[in-house]
PDB file of N, CA and C in Angstrom:
ATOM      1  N   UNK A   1       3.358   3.551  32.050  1.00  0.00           N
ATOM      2  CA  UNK A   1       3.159   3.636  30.616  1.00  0.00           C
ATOM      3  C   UNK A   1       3.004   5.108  30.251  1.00  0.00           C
ATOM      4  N   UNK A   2       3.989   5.816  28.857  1.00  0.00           N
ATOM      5  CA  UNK A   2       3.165   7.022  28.720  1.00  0.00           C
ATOM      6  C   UNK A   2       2.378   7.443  27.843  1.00  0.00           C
ATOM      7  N   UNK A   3       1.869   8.021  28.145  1.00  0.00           N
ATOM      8  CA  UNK A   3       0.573   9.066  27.043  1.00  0.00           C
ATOM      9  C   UNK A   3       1.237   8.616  25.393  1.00  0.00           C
ATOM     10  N   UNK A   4       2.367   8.813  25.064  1.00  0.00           N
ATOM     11  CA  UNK A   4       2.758   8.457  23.881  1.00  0.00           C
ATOM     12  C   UNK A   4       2.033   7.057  23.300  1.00  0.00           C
ATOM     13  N   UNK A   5       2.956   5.647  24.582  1.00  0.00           N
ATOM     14  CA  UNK A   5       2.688   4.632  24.193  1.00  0.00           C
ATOM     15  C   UNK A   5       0.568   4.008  24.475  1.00  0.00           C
ATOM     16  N   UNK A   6       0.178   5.111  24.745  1.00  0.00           N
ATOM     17  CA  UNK A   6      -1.518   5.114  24.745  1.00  0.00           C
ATOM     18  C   UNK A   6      -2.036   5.244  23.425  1.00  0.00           C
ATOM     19  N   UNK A   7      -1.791   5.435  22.431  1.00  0.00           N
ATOM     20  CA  UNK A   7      -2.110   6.198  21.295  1.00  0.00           C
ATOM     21  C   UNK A   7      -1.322   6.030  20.090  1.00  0.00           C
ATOM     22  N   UNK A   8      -2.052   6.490  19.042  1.00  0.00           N
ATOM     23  CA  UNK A   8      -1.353   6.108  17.650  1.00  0.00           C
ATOM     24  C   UNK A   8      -2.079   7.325  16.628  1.00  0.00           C
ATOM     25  N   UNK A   9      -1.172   7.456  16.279  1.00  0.00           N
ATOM     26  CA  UNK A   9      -1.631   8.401  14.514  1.00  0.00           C
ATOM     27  C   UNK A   9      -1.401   7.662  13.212  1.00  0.00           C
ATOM     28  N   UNK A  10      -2.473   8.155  12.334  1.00  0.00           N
ATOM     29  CA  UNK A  10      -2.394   7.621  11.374  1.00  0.00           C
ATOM     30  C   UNK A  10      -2.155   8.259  10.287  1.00  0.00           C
ATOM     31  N   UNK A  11      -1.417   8.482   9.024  1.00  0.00           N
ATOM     32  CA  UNK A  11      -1.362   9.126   7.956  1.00  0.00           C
ATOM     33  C   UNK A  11      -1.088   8.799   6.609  1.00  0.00           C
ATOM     34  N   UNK A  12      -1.288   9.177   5.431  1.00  0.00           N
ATOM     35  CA  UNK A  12      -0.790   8.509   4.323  1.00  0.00           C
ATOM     36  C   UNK A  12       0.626   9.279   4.055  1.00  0.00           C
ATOM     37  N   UNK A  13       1.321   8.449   3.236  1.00  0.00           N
ATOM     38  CA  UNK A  13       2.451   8.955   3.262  1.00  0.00           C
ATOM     39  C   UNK A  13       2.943   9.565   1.705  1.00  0.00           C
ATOM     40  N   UNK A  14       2.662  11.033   1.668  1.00  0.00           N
ATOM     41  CA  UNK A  14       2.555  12.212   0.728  1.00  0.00           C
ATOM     42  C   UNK A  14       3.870  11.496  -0.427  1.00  0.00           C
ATOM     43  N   UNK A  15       3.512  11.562  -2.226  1.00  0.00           N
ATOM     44  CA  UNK A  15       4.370  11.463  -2.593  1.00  0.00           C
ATOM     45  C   UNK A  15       4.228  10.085  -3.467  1.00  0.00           C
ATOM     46  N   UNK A  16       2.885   9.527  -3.508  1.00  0.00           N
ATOM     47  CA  UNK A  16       3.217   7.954  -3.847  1.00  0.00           C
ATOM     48  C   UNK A  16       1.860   8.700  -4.506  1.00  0.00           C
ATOM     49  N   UNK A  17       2.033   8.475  -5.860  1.00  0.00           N
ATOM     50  CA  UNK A  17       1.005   8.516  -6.694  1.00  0.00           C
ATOM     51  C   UNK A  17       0.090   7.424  -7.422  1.00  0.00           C
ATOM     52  N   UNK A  18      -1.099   7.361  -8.125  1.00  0.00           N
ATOM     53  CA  UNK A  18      -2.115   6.190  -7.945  1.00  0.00           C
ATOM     54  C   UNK A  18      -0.715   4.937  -8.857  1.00  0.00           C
ATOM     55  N   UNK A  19      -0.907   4.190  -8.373  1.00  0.00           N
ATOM     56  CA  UNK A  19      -0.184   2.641  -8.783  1.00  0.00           C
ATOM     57  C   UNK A  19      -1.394   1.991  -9.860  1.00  0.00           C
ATOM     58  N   UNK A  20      -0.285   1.984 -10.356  1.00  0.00           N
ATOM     59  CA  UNK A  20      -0.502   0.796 -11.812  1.00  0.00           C
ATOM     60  C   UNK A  20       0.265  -0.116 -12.290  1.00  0.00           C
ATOM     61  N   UNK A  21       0.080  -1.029 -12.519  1.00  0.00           N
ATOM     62  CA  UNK A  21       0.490  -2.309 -13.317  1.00  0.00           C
ATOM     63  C   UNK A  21       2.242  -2.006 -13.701  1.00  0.00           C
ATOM     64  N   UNK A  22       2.559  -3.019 -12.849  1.00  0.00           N
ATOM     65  CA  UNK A  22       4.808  -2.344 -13.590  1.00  0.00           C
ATOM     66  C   UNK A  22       5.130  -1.560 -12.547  1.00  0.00           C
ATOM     67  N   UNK A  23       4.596  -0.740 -11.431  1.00  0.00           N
ATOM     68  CA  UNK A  23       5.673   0.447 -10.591  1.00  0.00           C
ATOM     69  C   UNK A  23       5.746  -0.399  -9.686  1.00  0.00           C
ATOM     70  N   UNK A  24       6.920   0.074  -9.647  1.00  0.00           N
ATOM     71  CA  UNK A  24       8.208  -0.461  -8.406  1.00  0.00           C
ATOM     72  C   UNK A  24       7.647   0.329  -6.938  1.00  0.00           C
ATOM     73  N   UNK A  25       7.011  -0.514  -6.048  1.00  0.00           N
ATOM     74  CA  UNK A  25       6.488  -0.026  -5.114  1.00  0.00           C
ATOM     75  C   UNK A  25       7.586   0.348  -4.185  1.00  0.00           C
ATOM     76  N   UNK A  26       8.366  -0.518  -3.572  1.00  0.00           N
ATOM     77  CA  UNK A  26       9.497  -0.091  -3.065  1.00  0.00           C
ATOM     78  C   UNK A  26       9.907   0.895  -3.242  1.00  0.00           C
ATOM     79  N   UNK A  27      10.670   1.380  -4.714  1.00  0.00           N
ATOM     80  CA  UNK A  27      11.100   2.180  -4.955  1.00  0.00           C
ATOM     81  C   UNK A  27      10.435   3.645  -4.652  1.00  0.00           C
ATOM     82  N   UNK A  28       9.296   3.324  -4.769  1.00  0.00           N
ATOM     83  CA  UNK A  28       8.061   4.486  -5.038  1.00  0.00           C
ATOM     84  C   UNK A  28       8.198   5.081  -3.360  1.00  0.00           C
ATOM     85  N   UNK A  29       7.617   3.544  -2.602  1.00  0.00           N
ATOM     86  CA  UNK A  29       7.574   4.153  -1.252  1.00  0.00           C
ATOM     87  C   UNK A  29       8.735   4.576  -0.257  1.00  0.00           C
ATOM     88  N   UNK A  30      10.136   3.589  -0.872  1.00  0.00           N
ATOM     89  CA  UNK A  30      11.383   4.421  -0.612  1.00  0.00           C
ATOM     90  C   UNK A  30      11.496   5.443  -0.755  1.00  0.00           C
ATOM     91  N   UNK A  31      11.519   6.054  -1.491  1.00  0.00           N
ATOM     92  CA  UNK A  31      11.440   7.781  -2.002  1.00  0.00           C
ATOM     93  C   UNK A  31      10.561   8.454  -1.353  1.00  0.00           C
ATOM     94  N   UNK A  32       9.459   8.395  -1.208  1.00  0.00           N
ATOM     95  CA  UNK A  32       8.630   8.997  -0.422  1.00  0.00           C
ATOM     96  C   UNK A  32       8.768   9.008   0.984  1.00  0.00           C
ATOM     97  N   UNK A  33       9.207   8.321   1.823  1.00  0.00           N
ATOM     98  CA  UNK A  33      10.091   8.225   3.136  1.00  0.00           C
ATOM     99  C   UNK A  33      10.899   8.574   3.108  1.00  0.00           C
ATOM    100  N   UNK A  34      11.956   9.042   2.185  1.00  0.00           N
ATOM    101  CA  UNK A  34      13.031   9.686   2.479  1.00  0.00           C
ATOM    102  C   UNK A  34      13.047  10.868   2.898  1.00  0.00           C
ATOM    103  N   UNK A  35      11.656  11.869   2.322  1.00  0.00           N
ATOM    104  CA  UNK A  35      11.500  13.345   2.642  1.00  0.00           C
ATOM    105  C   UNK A  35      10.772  13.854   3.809  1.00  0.00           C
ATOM    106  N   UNK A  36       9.826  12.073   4.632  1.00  0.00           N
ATOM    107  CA  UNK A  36       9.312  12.348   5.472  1.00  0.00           C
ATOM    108  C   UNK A  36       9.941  11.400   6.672  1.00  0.00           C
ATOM    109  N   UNK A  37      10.470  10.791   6.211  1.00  0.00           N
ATOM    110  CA  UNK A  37      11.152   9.432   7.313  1.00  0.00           C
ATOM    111  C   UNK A  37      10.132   8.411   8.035  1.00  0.00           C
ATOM    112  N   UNK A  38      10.370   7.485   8.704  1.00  0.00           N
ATOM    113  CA  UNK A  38      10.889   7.037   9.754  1.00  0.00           C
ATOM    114  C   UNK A  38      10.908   7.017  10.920  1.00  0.00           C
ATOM    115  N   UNK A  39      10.126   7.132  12.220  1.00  0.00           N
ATOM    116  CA  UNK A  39      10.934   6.909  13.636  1.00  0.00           C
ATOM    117  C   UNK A  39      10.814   5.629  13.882  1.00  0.00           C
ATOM    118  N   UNK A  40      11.903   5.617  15.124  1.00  0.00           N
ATOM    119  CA  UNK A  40      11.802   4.055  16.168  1.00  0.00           C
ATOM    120  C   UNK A  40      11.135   3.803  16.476  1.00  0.00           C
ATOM    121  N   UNK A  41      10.005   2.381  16.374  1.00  0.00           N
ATOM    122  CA  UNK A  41       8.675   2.690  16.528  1.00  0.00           C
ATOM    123  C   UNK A  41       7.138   2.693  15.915  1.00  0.00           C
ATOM    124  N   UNK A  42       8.077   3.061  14.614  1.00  0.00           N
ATOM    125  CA  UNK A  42       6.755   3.833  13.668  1.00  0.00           C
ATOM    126  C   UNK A  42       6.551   2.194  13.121  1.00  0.00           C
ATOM    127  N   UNK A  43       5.508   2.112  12.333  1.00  0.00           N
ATOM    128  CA  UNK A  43       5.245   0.965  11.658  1.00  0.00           C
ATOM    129  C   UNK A  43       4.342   1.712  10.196  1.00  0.00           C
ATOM    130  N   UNK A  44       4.998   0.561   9.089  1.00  0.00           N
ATOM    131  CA  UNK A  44       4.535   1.084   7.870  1.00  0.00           C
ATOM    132  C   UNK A  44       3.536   0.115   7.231  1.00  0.00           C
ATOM    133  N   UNK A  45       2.319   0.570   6.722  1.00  0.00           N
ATOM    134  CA  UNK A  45       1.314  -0.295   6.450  1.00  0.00           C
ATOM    135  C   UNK A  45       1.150  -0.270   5.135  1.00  0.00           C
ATOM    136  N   UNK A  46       1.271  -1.245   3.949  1.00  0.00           N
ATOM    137  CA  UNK A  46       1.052  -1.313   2.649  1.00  0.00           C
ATOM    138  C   UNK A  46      -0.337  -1.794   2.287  1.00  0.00           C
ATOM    139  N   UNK A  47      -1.118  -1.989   1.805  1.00  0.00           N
ATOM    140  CA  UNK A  47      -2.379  -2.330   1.290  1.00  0.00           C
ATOM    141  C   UNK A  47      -1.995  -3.143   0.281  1.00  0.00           C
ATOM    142  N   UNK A  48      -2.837  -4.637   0.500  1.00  0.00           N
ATOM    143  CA  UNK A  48      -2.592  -5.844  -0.113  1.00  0.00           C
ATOM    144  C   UNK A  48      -3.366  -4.968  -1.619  1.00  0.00           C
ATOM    145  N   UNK A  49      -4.200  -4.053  -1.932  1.00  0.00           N
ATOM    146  CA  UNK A  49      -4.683  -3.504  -2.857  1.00  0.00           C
ATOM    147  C   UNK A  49      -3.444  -2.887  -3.621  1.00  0.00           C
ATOM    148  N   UNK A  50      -2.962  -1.963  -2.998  1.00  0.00           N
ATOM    149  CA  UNK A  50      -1.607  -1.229  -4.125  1.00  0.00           C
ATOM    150  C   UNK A  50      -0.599  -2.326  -4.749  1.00  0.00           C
ATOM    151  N   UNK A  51      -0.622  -3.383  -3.811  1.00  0.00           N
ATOM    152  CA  UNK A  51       0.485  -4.814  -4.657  1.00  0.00           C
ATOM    153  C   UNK A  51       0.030  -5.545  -5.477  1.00  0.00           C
ATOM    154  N   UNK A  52      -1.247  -5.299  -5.426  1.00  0.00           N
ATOM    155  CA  UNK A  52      -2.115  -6.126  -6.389  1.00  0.00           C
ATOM    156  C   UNK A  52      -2.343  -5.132  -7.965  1.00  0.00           C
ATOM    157  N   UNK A  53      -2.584  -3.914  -7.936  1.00  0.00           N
ATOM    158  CA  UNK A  53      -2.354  -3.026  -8.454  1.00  0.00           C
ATOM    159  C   UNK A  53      -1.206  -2.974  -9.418  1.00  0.00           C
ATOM    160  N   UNK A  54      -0.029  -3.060  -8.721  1.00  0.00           N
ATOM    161  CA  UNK A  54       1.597  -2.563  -9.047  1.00  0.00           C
ATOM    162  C   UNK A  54       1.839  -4.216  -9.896  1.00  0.00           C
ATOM    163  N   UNK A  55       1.479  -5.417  -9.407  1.00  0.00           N
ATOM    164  CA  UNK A  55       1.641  -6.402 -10.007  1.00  0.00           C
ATOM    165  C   UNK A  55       0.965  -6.807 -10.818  1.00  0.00           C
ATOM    166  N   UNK A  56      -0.546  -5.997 -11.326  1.00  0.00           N
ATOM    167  CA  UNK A  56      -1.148  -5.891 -12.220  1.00  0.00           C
ATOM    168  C   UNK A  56      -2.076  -7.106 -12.251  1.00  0.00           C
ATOM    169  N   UNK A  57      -2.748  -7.556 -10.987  1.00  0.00           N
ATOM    170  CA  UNK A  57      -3.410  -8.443 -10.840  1.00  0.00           C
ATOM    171  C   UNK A  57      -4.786  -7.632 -10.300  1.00  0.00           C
ATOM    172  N   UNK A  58      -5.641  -6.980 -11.374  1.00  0.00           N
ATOM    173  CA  UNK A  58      -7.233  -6.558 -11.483  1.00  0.00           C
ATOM    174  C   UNK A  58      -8.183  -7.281 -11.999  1.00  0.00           C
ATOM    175  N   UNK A  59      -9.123  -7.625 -11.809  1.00  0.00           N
ATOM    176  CA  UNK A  59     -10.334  -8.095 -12.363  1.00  0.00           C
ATOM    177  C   UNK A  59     -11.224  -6.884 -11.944  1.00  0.00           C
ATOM    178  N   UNK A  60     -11.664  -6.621 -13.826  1.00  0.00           N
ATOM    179  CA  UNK A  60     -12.985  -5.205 -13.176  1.00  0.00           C
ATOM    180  C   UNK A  60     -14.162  -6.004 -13.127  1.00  0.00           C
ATOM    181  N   UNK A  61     -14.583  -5.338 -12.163  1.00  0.00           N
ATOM    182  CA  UNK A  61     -16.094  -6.002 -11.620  1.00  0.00           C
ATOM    183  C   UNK A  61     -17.148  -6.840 -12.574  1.00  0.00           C
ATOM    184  N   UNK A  62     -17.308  -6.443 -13.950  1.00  0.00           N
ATOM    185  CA  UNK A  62     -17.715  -7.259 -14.595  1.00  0.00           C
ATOM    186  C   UNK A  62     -17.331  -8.698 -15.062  1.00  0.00           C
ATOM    187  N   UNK A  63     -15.870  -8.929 -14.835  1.00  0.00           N
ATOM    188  CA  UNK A  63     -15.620  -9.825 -15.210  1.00  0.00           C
ATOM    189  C   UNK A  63     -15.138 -10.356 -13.657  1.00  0.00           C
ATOM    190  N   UNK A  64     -15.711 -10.357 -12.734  1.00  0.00           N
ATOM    191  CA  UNK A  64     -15.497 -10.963 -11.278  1.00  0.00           C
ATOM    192  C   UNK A  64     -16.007 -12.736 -11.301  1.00  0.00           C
ATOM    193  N   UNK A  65     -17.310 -12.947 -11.839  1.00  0.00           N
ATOM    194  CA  UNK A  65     -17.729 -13.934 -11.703  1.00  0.00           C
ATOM    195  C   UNK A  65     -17.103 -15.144 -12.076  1.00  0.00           C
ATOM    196  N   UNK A  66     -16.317 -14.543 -13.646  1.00  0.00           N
ATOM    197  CA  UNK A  66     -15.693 -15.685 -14.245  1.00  0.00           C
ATOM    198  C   UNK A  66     -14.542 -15.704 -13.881  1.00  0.00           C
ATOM    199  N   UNK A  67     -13.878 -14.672 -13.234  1.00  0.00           N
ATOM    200  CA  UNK A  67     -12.759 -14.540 -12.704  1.00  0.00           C
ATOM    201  C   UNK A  67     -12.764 -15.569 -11.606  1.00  0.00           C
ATOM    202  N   UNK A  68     -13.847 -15.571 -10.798  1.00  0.00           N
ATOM    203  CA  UNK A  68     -14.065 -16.746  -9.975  1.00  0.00           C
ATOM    204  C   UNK A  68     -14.140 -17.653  -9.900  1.00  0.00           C
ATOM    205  N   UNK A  69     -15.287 -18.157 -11.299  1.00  0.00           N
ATOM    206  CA  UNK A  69     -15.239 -20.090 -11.491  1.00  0.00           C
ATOM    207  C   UNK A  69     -14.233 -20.029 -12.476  1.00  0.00           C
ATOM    208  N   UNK A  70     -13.310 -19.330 -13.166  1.00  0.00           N
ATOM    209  CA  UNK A  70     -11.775 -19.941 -13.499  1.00  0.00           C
ATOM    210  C   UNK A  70     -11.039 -20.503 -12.566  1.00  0.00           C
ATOM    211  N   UNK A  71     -10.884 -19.755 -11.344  1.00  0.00           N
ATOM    212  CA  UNK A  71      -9.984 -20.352 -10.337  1.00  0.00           C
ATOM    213  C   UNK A  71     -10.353 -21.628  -9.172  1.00  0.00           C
ATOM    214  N   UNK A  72     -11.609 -21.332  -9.541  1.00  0.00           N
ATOM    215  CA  UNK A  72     -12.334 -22.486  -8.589  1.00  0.00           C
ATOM    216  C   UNK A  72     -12.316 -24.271  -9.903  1.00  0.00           C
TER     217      UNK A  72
END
């Protein structure tokens, strides 16, 4: 096994600015990989938070509770 496959780095990927309600995440994070890429290998991690965000599904904290027994 080598030293490579021992280990992992982590980074955000420069270029994707705060998400709101309507942006095309794809698009967003396409573009932003284009200037940094990609390797064989690499794996890309999205946050169930930025899709929730981009699809405009927030409840602010005050309104959590009822946000809750609505769905329940």
């Amino acid at each position: 096994m080598s030293a490579a496959s021992k280990s992992f780095a982590v980074f955000a990927v420069e270029g994707i600015p705060e998400i709101e309600a309507g942006m095309d995440l794809g698009e967003l994070i396409g573009s932003a990989l284009a200037s940094t890429g990609l390797h064989h290998g690499d794996i890309l991690v999205v946050s169930s938070k930025i899709v929730s965000k981009a699809e405009g599904r927030i409840v602010h904290a005050d309104d959590r509770e009822q946000a809750i027994t609505d769905e329940t």
